[in-house]
Protein backbone atom coordinates (compact mmCIF):
# COMPACT_ATOMS: atom_id res chain seq x y z
CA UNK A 1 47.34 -46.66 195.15
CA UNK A 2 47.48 -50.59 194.14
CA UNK A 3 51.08 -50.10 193.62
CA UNK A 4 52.66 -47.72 196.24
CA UNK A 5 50.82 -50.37 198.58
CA UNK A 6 52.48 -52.89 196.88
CA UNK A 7 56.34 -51.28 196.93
CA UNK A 8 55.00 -49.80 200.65
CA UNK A 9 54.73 -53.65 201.74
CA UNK A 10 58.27 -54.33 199.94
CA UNK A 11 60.03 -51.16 201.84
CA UNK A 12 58.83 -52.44 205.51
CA UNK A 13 59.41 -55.75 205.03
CA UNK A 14 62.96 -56.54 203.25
CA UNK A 15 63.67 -53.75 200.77
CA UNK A 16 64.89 -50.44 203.05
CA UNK A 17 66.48 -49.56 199.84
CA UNK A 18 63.44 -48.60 198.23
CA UNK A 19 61.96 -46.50 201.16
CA UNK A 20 62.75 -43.09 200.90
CA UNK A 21 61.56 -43.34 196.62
CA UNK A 22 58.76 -45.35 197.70
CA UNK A 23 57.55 -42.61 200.69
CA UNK A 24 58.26 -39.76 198.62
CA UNK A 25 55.55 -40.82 195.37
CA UNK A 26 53.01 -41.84 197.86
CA UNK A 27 52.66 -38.45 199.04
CA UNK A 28 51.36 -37.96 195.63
CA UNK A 29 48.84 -40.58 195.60
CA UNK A 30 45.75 -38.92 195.89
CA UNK A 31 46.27 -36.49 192.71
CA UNK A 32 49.46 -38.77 190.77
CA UNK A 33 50.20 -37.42 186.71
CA UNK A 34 52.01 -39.43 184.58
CA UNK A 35 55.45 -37.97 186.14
CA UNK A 36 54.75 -40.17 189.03
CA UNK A 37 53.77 -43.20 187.23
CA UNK A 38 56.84 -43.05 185.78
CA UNK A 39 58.77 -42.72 188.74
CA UNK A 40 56.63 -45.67 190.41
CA UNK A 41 57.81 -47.89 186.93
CA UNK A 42 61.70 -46.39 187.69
CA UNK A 43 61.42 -48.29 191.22
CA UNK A 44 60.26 -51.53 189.85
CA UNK A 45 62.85 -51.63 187.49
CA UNK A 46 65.08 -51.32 189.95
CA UNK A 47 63.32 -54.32 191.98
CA UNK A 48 63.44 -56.05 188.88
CA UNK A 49 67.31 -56.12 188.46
CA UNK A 50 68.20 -56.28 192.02
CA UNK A 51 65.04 -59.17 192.78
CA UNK A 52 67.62 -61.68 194.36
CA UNK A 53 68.23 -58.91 197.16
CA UNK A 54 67.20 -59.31 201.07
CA UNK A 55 68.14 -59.22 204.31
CA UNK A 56 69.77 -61.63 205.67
CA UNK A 57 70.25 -62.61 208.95
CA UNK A 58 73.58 -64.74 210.44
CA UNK A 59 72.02 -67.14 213.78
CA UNK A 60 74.99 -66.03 215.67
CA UNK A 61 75.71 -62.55 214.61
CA UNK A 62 78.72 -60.61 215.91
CA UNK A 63 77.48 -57.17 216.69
CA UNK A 64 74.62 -55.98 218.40
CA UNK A 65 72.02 -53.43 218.36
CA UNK A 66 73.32 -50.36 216.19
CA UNK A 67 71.17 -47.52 214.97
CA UNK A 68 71.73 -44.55 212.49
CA UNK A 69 69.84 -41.23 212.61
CA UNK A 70 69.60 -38.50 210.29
CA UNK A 71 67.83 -35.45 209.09
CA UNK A 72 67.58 -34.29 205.34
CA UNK A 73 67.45 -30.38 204.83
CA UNK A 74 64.31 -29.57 202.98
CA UNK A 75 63.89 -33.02 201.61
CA UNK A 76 60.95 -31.74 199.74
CA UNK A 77 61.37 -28.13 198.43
CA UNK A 78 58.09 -27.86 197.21
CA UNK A 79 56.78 -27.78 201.11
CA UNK A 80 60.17 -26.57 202.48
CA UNK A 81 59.46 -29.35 204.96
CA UNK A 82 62.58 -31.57 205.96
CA UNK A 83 62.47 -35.26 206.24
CA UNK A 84 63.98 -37.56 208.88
CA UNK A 85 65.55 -40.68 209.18
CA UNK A 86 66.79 -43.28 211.29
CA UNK A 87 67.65 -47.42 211.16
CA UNK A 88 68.57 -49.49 213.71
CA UNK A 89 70.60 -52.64 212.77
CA UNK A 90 71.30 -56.18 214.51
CA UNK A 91 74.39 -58.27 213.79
CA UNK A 92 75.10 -55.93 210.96
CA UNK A 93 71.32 -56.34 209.45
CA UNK A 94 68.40 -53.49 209.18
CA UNK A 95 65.37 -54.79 211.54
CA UNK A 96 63.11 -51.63 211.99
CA UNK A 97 60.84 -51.44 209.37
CA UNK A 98 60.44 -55.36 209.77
CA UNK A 99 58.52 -55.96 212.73
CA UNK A 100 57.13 -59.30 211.80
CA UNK A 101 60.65 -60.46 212.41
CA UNK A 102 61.54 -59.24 215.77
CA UNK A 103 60.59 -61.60 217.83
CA UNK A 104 61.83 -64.45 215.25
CA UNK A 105 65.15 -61.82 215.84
CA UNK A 106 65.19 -62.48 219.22
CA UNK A 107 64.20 -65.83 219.81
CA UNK A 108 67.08 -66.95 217.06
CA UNK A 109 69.65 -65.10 218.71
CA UNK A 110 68.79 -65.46 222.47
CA UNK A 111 68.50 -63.54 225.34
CA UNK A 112 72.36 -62.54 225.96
CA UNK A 113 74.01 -61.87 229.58
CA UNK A 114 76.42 -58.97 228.49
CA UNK A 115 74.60 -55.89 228.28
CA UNK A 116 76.10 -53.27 226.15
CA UNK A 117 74.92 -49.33 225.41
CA UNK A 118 73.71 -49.44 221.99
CA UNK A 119 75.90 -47.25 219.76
CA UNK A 120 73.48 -44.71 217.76
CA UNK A 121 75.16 -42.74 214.82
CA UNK A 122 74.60 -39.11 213.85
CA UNK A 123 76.57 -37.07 211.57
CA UNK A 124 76.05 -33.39 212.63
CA UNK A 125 78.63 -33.16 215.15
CA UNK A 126 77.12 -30.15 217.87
CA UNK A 127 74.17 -32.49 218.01
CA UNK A 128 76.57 -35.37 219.01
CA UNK A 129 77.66 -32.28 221.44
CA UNK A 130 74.33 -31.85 223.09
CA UNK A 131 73.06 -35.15 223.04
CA UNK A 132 76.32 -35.95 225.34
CA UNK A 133 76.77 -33.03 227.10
CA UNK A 134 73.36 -32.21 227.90
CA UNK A 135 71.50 -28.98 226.87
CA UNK A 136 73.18 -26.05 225.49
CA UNK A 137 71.53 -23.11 224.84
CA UNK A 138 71.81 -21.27 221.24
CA UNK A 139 69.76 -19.66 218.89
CA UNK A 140 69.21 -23.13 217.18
CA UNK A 141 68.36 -25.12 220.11
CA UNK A 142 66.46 -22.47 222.46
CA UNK A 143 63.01 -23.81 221.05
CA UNK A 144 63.56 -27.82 222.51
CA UNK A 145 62.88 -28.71 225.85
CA UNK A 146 65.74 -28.86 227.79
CA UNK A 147 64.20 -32.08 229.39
CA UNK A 148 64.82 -33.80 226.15
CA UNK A 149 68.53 -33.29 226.34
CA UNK A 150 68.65 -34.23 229.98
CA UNK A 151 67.20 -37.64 229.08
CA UNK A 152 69.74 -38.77 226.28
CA UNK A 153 72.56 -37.48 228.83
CA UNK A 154 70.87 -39.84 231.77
CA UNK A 155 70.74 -42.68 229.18
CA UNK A 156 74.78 -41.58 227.90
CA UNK A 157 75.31 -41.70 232.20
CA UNK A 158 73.91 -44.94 232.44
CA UNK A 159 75.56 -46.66 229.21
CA UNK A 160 72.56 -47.45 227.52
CA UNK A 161 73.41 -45.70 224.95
CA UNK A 162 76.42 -44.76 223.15
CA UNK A 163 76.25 -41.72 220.99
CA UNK A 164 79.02 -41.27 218.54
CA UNK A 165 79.27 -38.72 215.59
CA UNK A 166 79.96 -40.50 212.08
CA UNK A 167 80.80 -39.03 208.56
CA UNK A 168 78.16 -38.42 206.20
CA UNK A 169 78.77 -40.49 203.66
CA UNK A 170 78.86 -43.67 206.25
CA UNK A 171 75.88 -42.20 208.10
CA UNK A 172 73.28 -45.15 206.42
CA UNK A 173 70.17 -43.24 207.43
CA UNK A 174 71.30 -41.38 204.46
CA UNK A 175 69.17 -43.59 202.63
CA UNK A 176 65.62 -42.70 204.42
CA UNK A 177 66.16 -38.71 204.05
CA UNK A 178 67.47 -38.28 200.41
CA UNK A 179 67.57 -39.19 197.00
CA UNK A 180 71.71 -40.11 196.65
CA UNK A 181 74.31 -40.63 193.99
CA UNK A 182 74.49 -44.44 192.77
CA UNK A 183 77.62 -44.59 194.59
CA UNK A 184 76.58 -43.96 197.99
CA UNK A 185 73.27 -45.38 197.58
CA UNK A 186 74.76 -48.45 197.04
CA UNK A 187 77.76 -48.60 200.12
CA UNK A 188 74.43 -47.39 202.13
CA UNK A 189 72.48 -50.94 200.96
CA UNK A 190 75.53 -52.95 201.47
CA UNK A 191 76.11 -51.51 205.39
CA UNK A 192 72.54 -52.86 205.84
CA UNK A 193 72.70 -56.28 204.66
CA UNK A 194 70.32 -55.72 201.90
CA UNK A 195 72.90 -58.55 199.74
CA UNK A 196 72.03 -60.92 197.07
CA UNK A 197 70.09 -63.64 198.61
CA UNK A 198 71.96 -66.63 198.37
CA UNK A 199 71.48 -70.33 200.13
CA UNK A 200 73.82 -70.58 203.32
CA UNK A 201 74.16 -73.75 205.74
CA UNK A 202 72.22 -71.59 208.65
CA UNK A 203 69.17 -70.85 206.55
CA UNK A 204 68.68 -67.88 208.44
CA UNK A 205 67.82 -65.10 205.77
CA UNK A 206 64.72 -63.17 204.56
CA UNK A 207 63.38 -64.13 201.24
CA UNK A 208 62.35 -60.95 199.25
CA UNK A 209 63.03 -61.99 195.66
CA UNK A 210 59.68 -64.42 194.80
CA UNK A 211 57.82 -61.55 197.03
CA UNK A 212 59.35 -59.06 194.45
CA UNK A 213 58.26 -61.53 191.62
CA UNK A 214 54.34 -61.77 193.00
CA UNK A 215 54.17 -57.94 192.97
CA UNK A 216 55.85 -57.28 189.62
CA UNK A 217 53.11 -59.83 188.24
CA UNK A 218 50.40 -58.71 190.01
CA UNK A 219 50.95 -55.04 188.64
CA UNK A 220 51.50 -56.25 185.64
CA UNK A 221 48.04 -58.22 185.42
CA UNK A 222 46.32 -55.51 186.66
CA UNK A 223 47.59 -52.04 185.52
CA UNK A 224 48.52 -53.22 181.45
CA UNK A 225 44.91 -54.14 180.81
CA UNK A 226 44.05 -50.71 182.46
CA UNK A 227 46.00 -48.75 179.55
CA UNK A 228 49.59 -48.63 181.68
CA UNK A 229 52.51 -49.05 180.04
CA UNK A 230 55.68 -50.75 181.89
């Protein structure tokens, strides 16, 4: 529990990356086996070679508010459940999951006088359909409120939102529904800012590698003496 708290605090603060692994093995956590373990070890390996990774921030970003949505088919088989997804970025960086840094967000970049619809990816194209046309009735959609269709079509009328379909391989909620292939896990990290941390003149970035090196000591003080191996 000690340590999916531990990579839990990691994924909502400045490691998306890790999320999906990360929510996946907690929902093991009240009966884990040594299959879990292992895949709890796999993740902080992972921190451990990427630890100069974060998010980082530029004080006078370029694009605004941008979010990603997504829905993996029967993400876990063993419940037939599916799992879904969704990320909104600012200036090219991944804020939700970080709320401690909103208002910092906000305050850094200022109120601005141009309002613009935010743009919201999806990758199945007949929801893209709906969401824009308003509600269509089909075998598939007959059991959702037709209100809720009518209310993304008000906010499409009133350009507060911009819905537009996107490929997906580029769709970077991807990364919250799925385990992926190291290719496209990594273009998803790199389309939200998750870089190598690195000094800049503006000083405006998230420091997530000493938080990664606090954790990886504190398991490792605790869980070795307990009989663990790393």
């Amino acid at each position: 529990m000690s340590a999916i708290g531990a990579l839990m605090y990691l994924a909502n603060c400045t490691r998306p990356d890790i999320a999906f692994a990360t929510n996946l093995l907690a929902r093991y956590s009240s009966s884990p086996t040594r299959r879990h373990w292992n895949g709890i070890k796999h993740i902080f390996r992972y921190l451990q070679g990427t630890i100069e990774f974060g998010l980082y921030y530029s004080r006078n970003p370029e694009v605004g508010l941008v979010g990603f949505a997504d829905a993996g088919y029967l993400s876990d088989p063993h419940k037939a459940r599916s799992q879904t997804g969704y990320v909104f970025t600012y200036g090219g960086t991944a804020i939700s999951g970080v709320p401690k840094n909103k208002l910092w967000l906000q305050q850094a970049s200022g109120v601005s006088t141009k309002k613009e619809p935010t743009t919201i990816y999806e990758d199945n194209s007949a929801c893209v359909t709906q969401l824009k046309e308003g509600y269509i009735k089909s075998d598939r959609t007959k059991h959702i409120p037709p209100r809720f269709f009518s209310y993304t079509q008000e906010l499409e009328k009133n350009q507060e939102v911009d819905i537009q379909y996107v490929r997906s391989s580029d769709n970077a909620a991807d990364l919250f529904t799925k385990a992926l292939p190291t290719t496209v896990f990594k273009k998803h990290v790199q389309v939200l800012e998750c870089v190598v941390f690195k000094i800049c003149e503006e000083k405006t970035y998230l420091f997530s590698g000493g938080v990664c090196f606090a954790v990886l000591f504190f398991l490792f003080m605790v869980f070795i003496p307990l009989g663990f191996s790393m």
